[in-house]
N, C-alpha and C. Protein backbone atom coordinates (compact mmCIF):
# COMPACT_ATOMS: atom_id res chain seq x y z
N UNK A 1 3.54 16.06 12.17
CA UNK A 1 4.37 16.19 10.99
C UNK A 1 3.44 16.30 9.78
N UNK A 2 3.71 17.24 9.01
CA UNK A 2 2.76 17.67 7.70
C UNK A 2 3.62 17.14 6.74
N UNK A 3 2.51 16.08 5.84
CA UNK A 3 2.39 15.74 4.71
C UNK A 3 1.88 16.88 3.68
N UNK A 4 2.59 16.67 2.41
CA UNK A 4 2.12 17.84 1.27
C UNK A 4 2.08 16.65 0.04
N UNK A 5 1.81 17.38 -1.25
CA UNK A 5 1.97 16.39 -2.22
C UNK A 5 3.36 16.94 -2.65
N UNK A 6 3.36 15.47 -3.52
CA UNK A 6 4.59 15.73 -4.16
C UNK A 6 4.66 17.15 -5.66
N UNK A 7 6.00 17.59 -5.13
CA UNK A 7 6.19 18.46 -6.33
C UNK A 7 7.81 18.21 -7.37
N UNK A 8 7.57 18.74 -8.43
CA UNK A 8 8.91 18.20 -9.23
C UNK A 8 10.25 18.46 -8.65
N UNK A 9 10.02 19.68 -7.84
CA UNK A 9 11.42 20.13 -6.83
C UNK A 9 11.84 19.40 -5.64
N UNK A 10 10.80 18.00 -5.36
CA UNK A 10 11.30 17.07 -4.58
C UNK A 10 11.95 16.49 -4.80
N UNK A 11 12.56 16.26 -5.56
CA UNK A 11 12.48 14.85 -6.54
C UNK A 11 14.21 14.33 -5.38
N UNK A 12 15.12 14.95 -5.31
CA UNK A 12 15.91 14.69 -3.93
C UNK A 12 15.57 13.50 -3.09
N UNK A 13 14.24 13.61 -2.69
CA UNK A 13 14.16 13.07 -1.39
C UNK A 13 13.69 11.76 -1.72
N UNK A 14 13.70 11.09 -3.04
CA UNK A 14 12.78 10.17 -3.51
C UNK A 14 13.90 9.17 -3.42
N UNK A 15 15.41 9.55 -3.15
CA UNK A 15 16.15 8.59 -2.69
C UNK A 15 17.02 8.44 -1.31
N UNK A 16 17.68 7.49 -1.40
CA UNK A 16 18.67 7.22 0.37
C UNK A 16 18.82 6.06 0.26
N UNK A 17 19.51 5.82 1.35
CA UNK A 17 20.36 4.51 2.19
C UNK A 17 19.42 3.90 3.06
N UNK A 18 18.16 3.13 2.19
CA UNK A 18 17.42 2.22 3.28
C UNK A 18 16.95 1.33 1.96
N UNK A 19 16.41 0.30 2.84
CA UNK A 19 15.90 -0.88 1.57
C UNK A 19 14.59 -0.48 1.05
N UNK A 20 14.46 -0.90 -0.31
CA UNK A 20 13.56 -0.65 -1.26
C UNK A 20 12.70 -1.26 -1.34
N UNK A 21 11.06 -0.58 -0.54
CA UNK A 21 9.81 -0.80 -1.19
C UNK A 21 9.52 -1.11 1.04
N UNK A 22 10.71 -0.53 1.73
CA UNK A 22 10.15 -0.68 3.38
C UNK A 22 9.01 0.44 3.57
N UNK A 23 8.42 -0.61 4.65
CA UNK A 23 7.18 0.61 5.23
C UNK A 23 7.87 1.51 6.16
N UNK A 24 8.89 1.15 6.68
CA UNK A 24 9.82 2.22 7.38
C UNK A 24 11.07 2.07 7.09
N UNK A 25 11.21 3.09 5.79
CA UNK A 25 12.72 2.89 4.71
C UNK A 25 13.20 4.09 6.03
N UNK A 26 13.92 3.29 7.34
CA UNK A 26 14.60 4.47 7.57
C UNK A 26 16.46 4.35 7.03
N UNK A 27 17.23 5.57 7.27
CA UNK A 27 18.53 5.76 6.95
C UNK A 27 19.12 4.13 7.77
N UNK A 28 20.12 3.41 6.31
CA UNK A 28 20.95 2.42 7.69
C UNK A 28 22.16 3.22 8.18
N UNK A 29 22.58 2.82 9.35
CA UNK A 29 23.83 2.84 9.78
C UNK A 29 25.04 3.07 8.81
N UNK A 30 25.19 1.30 8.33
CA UNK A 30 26.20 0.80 7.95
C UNK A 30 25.47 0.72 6.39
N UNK A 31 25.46 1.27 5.48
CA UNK A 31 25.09 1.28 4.03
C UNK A 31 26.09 0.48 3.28
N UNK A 32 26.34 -0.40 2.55
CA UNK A 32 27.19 -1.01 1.78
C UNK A 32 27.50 -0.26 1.04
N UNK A 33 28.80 -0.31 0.42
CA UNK A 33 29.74 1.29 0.11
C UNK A 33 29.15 0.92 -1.70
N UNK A 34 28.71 -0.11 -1.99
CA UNK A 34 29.13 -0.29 -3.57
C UNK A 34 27.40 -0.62 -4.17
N UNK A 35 26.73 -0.41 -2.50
CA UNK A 35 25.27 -0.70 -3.26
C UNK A 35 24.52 0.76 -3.26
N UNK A 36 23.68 0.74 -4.55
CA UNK A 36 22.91 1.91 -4.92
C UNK A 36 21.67 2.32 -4.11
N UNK A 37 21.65 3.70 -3.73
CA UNK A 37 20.68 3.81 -2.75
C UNK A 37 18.89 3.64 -3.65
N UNK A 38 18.22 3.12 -2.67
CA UNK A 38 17.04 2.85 -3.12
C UNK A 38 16.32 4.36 -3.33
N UNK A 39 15.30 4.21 -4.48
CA UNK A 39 14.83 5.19 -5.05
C UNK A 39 13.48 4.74 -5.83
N UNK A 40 12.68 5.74 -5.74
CA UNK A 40 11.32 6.38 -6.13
C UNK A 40 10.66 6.66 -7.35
N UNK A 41 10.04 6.50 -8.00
CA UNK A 41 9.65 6.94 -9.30
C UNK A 41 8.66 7.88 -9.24
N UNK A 42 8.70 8.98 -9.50
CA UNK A 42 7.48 10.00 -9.08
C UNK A 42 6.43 9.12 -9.65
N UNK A 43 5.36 9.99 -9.11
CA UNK A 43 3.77 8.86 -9.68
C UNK A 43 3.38 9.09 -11.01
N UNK A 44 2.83 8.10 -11.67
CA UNK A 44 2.69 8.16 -13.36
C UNK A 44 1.13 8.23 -13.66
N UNK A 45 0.20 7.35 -12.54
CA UNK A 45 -1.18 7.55 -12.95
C UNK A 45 -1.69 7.58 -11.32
N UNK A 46 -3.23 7.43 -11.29
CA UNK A 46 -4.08 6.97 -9.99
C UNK A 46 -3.92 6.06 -9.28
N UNK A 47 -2.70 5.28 -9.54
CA UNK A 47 -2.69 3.88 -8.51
C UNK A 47 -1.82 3.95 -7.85
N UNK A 48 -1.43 5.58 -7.34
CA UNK A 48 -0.34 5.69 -6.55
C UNK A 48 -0.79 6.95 -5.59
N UNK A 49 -0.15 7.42 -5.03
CA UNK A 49 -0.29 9.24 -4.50
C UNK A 49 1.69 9.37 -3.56
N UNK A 50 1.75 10.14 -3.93
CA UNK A 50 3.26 10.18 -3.79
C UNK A 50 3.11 11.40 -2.67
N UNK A 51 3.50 11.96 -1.33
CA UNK A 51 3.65 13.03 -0.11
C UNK A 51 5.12 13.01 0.15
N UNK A 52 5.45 14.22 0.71
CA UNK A 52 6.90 14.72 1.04
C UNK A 52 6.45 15.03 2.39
N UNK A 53 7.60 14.85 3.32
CA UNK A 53 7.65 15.56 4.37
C UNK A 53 8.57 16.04 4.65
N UNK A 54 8.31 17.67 3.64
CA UNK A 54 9.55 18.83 3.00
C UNK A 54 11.01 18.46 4.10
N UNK A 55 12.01 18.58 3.13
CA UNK A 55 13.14 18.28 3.59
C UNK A 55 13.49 16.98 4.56
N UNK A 56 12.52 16.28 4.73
CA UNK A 56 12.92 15.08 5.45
C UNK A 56 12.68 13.47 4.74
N UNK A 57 12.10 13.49 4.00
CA UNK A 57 11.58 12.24 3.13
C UNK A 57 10.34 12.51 2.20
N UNK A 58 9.81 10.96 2.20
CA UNK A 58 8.65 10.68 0.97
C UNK A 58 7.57 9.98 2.22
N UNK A 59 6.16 9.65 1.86
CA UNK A 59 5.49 8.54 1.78
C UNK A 59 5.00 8.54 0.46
N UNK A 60 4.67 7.02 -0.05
CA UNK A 60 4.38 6.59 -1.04
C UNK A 60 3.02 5.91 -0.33
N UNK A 61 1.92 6.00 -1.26
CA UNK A 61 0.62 4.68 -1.21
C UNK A 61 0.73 4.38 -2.57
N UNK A 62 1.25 2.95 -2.66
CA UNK A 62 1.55 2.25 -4.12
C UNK A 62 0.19 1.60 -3.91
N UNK A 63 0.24 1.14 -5.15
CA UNK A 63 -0.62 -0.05 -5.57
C UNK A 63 -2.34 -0.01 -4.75
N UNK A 64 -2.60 1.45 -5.02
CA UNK A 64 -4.20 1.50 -4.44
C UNK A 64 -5.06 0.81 -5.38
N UNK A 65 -5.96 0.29 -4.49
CA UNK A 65 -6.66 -0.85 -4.73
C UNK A 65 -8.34 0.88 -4.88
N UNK A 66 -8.95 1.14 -5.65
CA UNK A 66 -9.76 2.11 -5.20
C UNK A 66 -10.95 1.36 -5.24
N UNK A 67 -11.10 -0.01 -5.44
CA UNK A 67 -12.46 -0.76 -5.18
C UNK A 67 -12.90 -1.26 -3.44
N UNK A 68 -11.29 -1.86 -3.36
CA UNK A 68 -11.45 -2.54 -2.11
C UNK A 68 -11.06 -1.83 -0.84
N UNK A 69 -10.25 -0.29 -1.46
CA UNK A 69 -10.15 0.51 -0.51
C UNK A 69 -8.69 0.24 0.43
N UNK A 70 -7.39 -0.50 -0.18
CA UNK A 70 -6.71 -0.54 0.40
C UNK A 70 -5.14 -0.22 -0.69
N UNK A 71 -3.91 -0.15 -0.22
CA UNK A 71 -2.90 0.16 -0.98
C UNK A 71 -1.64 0.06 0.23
N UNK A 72 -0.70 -0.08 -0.44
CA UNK A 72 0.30 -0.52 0.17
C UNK A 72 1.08 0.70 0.30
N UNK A 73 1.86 1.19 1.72
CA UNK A 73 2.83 2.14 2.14
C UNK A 73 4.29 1.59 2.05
N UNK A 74 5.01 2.89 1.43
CA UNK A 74 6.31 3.23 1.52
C UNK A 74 6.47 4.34 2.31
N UNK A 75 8.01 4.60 3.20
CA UNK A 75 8.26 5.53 3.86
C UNK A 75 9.93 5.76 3.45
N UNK A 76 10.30 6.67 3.13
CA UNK A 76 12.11 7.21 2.74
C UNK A 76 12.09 7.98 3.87
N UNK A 77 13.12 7.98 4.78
CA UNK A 77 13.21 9.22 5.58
C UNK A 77 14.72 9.26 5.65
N UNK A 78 15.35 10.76 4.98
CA UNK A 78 16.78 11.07 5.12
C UNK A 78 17.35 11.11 6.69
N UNK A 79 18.69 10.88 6.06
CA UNK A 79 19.36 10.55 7.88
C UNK A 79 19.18 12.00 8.76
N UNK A 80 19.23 11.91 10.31
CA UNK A 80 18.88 12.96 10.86
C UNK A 80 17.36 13.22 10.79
N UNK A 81 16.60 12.42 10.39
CA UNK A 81 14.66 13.39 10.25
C UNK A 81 13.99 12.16 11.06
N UNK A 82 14.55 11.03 11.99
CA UNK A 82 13.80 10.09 12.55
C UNK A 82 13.30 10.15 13.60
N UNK A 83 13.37 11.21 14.70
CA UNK A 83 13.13 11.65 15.84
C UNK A 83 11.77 11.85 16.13
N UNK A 84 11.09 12.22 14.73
CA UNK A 84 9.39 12.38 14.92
C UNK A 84 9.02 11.13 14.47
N UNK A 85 9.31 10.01 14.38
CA UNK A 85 8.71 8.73 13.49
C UNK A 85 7.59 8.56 14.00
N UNK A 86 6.96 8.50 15.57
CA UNK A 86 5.66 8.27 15.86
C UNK A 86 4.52 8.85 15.23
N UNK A 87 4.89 10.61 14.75
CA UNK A 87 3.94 11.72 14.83
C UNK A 87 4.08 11.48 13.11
N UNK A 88 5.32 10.96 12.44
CA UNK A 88 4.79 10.77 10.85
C UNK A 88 3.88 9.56 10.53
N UNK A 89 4.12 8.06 11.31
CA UNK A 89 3.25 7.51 11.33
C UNK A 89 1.87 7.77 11.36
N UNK A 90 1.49 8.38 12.46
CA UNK A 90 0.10 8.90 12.85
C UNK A 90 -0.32 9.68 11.35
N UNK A 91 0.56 10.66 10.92
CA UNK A 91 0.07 11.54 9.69
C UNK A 91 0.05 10.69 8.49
N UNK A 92 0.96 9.49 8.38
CA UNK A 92 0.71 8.73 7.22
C UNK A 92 -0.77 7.95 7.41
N UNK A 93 -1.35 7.33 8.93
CA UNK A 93 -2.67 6.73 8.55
C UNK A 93 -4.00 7.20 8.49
N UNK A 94 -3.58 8.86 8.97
CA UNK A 94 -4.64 10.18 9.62
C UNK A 94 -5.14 9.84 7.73
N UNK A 95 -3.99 10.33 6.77
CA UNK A 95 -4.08 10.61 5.40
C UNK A 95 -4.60 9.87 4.52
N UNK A 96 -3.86 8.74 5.13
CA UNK A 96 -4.65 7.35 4.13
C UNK A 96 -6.24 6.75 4.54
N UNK A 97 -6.22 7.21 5.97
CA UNK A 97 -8.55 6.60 5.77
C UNK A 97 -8.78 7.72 5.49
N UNK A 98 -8.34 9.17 6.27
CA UNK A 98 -9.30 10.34 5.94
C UNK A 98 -9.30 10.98 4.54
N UNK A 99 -7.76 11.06 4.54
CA UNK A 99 -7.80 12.11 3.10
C UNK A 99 -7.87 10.85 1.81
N UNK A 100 -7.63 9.88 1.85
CA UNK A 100 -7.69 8.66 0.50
C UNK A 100 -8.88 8.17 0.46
N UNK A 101 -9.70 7.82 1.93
CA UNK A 101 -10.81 7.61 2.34
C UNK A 101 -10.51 5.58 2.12
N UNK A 102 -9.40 5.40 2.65
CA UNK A 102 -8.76 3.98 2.33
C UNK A 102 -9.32 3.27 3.31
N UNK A 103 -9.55 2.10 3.81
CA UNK A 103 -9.78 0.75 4.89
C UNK A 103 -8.76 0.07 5.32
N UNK A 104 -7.70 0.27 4.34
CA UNK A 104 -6.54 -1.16 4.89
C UNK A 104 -5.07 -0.48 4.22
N UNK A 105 -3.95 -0.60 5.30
CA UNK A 105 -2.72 0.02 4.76
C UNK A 105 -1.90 -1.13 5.34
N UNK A 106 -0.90 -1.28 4.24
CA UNK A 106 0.00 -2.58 4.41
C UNK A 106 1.31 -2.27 4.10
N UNK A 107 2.35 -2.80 4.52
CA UNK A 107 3.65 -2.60 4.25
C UNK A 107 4.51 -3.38 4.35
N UNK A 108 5.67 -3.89 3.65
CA UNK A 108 6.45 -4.76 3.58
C UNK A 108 8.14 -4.63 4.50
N UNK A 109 8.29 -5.05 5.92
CA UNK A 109 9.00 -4.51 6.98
C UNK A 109 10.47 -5.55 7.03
N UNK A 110 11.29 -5.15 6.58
CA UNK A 110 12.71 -5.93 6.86
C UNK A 110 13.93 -6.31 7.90
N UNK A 111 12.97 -7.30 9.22
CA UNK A 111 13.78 -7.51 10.53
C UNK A 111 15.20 -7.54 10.17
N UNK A 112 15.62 -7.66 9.16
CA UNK A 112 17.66 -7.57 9.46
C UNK A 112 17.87 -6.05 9.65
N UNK A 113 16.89 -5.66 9.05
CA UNK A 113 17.37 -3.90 9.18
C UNK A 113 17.36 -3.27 10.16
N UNK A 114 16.85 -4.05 11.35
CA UNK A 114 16.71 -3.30 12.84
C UNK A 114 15.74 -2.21 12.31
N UNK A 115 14.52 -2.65 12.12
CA UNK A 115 13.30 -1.00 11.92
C UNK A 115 13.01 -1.08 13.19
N UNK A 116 12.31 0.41 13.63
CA UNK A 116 11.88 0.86 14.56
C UNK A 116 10.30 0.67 14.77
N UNK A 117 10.04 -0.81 14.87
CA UNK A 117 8.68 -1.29 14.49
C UNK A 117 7.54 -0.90 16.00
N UNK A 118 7.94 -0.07 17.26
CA UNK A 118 7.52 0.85 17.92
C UNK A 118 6.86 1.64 17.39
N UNK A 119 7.15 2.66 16.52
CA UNK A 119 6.22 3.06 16.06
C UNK A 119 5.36 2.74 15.13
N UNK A 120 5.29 1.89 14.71
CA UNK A 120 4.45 0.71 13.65
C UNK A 120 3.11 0.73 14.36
N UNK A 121 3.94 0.16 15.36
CA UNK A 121 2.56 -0.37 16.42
C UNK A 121 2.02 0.70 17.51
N UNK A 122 2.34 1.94 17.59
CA UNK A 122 1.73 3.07 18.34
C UNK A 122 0.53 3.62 17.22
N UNK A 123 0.90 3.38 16.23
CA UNK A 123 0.02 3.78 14.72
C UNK A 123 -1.00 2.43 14.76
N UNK A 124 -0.81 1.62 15.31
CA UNK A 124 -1.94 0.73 14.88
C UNK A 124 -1.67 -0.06 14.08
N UNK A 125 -0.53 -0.79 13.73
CA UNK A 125 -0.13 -1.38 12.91
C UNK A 125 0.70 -3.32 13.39
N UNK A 126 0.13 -4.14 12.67
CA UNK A 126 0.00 -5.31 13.14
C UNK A 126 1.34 -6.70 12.63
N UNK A 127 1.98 -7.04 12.95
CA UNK A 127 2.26 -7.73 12.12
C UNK A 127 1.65 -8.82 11.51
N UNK A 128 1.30 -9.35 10.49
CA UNK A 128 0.43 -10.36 9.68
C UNK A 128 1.16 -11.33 8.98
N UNK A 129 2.09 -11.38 8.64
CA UNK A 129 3.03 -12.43 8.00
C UNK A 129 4.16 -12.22 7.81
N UNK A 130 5.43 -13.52 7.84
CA UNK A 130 6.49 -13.07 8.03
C UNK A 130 6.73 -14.27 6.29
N UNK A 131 7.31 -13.89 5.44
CA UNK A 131 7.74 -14.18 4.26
C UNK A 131 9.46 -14.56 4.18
N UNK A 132 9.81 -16.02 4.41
CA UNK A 132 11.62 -16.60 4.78
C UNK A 132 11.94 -16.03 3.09
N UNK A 133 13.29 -15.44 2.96
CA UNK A 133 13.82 -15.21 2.26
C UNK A 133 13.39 -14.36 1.19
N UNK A 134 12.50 -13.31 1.14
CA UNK A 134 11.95 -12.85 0.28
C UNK A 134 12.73 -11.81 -0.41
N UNK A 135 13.42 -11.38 -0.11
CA UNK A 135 14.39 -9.65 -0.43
C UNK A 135 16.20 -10.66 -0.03
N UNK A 136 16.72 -9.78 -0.58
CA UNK A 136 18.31 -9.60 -0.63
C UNK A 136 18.50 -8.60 0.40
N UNK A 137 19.30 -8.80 1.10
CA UNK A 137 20.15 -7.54 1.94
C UNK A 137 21.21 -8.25 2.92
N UNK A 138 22.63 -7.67 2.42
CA UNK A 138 23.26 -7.63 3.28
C UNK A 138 23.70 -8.56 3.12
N UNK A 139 23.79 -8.63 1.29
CA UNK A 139 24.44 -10.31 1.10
C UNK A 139 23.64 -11.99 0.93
N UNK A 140 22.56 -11.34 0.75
CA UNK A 140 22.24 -12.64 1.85
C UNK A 140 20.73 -12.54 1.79
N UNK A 141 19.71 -13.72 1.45
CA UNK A 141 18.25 -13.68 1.48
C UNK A 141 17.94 -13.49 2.72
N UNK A 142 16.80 -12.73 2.72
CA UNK A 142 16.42 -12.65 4.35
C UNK A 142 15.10 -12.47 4.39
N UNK A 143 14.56 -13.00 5.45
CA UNK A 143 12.75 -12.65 6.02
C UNK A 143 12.26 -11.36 5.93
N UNK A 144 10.99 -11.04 5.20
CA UNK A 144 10.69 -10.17 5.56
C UNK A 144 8.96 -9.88 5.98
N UNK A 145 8.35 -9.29 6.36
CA UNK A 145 7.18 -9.48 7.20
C UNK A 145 6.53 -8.18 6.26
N UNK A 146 5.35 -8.21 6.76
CA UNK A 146 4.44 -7.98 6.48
C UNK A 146 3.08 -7.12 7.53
N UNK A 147 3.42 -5.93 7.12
CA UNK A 147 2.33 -5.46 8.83
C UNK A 147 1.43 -4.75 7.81
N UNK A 148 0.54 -4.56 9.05
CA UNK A 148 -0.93 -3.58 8.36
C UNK A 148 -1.74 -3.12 9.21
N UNK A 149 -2.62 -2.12 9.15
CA UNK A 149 -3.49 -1.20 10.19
C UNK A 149 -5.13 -2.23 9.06
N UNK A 150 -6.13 -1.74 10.31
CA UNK A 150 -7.34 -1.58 9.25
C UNK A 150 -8.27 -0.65 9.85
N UNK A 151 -8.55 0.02 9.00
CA UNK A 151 -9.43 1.36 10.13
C UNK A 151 -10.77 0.84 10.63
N UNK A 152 -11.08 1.37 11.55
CA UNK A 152 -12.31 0.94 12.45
C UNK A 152 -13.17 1.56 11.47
N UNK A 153 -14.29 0.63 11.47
CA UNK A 153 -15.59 1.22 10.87
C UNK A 153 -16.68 1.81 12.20
């Protein structure tokens, strides 16, 4: 699955029906009819890099760290585009050591949401901490964890 950068004619895909700021924002099911779908801010300076994967979603690398070489992943993927999740994984960490030239990718993962944390971990990706009550969803405080890759030196 090919990553591109972001362009102003994306700007569409920068929202949906998954929770805000997941490393795998995929589509929910059951979306609460009266809550606003989570959404994107195109990038404003260097401490971000914003990718489309035309007509199917976003990845985001927020909060790059360019000393220590690490930054935190977002993933939006519109309903219907989840079938490749292994092969976007792989292209989100191919991008972040090779093309960012990054060491450490982290993401913030929400067990009520039923993610598809299979492919988390075919990508190399670990869980590292689980955080009780950190996020709202679904009514209701809930756990949310914490995974991360670190590239082999």
């Amino acid at each position: 699955m090919m990553l591109r950068g972001y362009r102003s004619g994306d700007h569409g895909l920068l929202n949906g029906p998954w929770p805000p700021g997941e490393l795998l924002g995929l589509p929910l099911a059951e979306w609460p009819a009266l809550a606003e779908p989570a959404s994107v801010r195109p990038p404003t300076d260097d401490s971000e890099e914003l990718c489309v994967v035309p007509g199917a979603g976003f990845v985001r690398y927020a909060e790059i760290d360019w000393v220590h070489r690490r930054a935190r992943v977002e993933i939006g993927l519109r309903p219907g585009h989840t079938e490749a999740l292994d092969l976007l994984m792989k292209s989100v960490t191919t991008h972040g050591f090779l093309g960012l030239n990054l060491h450490r990718l982290h993401g913030w993962v929400t067990p009520a949401a039923n993610p598809a944390t299979g492919a988390l971990e075919s990508a190399g990706f670990r869980r590292e901490a689980s955080v009780p009550g950190n996020t709202w969803f679904d009514g209701r405080p809930v756990e949310r964890e914490i995974w991360a890759v670190v590239r082999d030196a």
